[in-house]
C-alpha atoms as a PDB file:
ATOM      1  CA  UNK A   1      71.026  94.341 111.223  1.00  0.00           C
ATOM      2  CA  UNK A   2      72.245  91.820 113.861  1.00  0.00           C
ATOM      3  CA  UNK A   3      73.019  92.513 117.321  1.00  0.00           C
ATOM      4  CA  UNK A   4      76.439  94.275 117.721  1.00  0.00           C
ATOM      5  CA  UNK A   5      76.291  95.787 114.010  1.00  0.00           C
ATOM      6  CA  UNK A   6      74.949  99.993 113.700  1.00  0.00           C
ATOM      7  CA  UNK A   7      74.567 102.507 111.169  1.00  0.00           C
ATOM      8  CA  UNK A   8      74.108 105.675 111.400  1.00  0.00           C
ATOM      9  CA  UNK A   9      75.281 109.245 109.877  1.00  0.00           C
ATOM     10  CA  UNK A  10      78.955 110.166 110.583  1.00  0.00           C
ATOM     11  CA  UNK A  11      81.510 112.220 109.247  1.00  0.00           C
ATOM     12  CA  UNK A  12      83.158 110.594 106.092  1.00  0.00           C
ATOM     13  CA  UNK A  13      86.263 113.033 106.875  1.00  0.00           C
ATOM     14  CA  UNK A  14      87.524 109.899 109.740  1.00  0.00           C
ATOM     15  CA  UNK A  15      90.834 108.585 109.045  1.00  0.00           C
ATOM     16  CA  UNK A  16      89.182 104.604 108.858  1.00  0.00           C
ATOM     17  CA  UNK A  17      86.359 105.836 106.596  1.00  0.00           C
ATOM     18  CA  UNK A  18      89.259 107.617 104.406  1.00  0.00           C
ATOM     19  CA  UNK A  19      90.609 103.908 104.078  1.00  0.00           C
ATOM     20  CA  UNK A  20      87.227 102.355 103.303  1.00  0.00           C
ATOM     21  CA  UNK A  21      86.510 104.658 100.071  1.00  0.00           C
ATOM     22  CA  UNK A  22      90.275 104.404  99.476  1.00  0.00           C
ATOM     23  CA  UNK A  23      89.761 100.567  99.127  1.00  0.00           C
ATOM     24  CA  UNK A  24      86.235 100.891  97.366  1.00  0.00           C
ATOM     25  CA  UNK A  25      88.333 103.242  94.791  1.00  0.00           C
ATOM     26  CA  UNK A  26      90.804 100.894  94.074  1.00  0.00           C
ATOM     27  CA  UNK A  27      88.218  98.051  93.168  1.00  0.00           C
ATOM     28  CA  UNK A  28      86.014 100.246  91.523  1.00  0.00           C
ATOM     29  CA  UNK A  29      88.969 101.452  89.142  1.00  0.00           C
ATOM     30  CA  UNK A  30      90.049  97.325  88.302  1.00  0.00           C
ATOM     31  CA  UNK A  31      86.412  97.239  87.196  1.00  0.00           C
ATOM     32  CA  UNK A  32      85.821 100.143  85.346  1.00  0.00           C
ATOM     33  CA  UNK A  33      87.970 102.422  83.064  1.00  0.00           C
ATOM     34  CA  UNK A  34      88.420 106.048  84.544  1.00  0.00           C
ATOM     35  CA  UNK A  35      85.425 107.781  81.782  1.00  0.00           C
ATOM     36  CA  UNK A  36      82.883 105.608  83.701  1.00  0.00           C
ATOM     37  CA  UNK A  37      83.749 106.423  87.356  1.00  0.00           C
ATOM     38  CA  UNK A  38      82.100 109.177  88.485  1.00  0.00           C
ATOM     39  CA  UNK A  39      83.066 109.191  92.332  1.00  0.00           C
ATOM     40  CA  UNK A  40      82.333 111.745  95.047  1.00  0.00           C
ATOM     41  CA  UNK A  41      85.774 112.773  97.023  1.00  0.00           C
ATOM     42  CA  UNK A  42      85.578 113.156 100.469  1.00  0.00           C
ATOM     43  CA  UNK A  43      84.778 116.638 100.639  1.00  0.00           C
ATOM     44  CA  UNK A  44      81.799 116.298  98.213  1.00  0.00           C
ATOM     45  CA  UNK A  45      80.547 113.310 100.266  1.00  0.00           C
ATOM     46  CA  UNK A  46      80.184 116.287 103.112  1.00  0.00           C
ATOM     47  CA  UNK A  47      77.783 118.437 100.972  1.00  0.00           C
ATOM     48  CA  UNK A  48      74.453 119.613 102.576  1.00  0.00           C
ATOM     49  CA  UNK A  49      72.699 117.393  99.994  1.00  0.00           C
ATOM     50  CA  UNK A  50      74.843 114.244 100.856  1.00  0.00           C
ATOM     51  CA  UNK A  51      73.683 112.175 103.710  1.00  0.00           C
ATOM     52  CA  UNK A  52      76.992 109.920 104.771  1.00  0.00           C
ATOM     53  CA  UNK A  53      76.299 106.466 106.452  1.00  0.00           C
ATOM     54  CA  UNK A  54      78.926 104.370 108.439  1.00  0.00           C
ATOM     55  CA  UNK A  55      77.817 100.765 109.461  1.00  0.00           C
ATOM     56  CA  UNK A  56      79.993  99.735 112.230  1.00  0.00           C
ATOM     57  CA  UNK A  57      80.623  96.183 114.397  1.00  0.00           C
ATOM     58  CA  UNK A  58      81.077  97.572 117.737  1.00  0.00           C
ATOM     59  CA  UNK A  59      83.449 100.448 117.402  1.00  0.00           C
ATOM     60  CA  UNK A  60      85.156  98.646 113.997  1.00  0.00           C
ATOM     61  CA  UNK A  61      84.113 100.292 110.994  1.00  0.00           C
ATOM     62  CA  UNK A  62      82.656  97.747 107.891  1.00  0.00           C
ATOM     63  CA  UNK A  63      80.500  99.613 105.967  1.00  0.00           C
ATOM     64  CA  UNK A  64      79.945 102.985 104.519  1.00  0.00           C
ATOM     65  CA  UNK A  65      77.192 104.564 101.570  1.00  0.00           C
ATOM     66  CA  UNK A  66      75.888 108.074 100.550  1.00  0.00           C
ATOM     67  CA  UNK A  67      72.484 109.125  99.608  1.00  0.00           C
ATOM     68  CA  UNK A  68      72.451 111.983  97.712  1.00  0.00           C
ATOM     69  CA  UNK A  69      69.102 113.875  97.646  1.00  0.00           C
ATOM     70  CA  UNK A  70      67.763 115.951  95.259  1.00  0.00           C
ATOM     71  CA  UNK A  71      64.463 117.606  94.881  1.00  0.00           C
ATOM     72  CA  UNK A  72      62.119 114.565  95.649  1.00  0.00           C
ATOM     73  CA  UNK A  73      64.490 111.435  95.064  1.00  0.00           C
ATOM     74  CA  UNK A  74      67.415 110.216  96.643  1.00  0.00           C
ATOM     75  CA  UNK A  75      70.787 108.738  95.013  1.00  0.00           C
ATOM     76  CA  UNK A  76      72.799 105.700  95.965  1.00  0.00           C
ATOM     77  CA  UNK A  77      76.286 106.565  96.232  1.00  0.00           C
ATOM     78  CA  UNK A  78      79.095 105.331  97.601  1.00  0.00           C
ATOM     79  CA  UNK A  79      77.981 102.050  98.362  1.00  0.00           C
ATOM     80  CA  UNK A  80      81.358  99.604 100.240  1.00  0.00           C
ATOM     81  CA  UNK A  81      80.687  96.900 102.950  1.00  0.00           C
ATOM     82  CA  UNK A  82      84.692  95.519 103.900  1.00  0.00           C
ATOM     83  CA  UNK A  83      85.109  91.963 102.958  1.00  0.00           C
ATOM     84  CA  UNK A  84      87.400  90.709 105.825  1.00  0.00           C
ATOM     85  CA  UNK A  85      85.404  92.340 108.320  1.00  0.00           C
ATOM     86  CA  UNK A  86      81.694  91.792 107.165  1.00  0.00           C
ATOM     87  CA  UNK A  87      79.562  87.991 106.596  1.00  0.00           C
ATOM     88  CA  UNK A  88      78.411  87.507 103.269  1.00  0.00           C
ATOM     89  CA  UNK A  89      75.160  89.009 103.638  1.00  0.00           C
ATOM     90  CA  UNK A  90      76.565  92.246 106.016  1.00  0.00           C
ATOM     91  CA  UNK A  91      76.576  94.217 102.582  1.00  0.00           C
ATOM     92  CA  UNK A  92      72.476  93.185 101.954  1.00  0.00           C
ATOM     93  CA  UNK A  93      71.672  94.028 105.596  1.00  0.00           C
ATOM     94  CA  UNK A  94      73.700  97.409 105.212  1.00  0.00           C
ATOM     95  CA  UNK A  95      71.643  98.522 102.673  1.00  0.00           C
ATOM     96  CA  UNK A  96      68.466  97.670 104.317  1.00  0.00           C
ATOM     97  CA  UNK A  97      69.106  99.208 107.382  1.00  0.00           C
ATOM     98  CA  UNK A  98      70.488 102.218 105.243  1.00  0.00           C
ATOM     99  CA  UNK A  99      67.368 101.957 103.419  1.00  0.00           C
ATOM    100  CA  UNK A 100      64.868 102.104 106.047  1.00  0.00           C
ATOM    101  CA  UNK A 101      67.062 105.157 107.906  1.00  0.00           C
ATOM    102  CA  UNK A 102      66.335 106.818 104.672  1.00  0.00           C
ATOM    103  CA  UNK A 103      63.103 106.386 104.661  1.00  0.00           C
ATOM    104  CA  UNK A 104      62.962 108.315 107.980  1.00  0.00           C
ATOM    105  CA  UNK A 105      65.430 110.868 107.743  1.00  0.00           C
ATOM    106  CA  UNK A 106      67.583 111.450 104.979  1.00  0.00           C
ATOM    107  CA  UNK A 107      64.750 112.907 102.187  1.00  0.00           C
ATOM    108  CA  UNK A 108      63.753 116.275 104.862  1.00  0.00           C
END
């Protein structure tokens, strides 16, 4: 990610995170009919098996995703990089640096 820009795990119970999924709920549901969204809530995103990202600028949240791991394999979930806060490519470079923090941490 560049300089100023950090991900790492937080608590998805944060007021600005709230917002975030909020947001990433409300475009999900324009796209898809209810029978074919299958979101976590904010408490599920706190499970032992969820690992909760938050990619911030500085202090300013712009990102969030979940991996949910099961035995062996992880799951994608969750998935919102902030359009007015975040360049183009923030939301590639999110999921890379998610990517390669799951690599190292999230499957133990």
């Amino acid at each position: 990610m560049p300089a100023g820009y950090v991900v790492r795990l937080e608590d998805p119970r944060q007021d600005e995170v709230i917002r975030m999924l909020s947001a990433l709920d409300a475009y999900l549901e324009s796209l898809y009919p209810p029978q074919s969204n299958h979101l976590l809530d904010v408490e599920s995103l706190c499970a032992p098996n969820i690992r909760f990202f938050v990619a911030r600028r500085g202090a300013d949240p712009i990102g969030c995703g979940a991996l949910r791991v099961e035995a062996g394999y992880g799951e994608v979930k969750r998935m919102f990089v902030a359009r007015r806060r975040a360049a183009r490519t923030s939301g590639a470079r999110f999921y890379v640096a998610s990517r390669t923090r799951l690599r190292a941490k999230a499957l133990r």
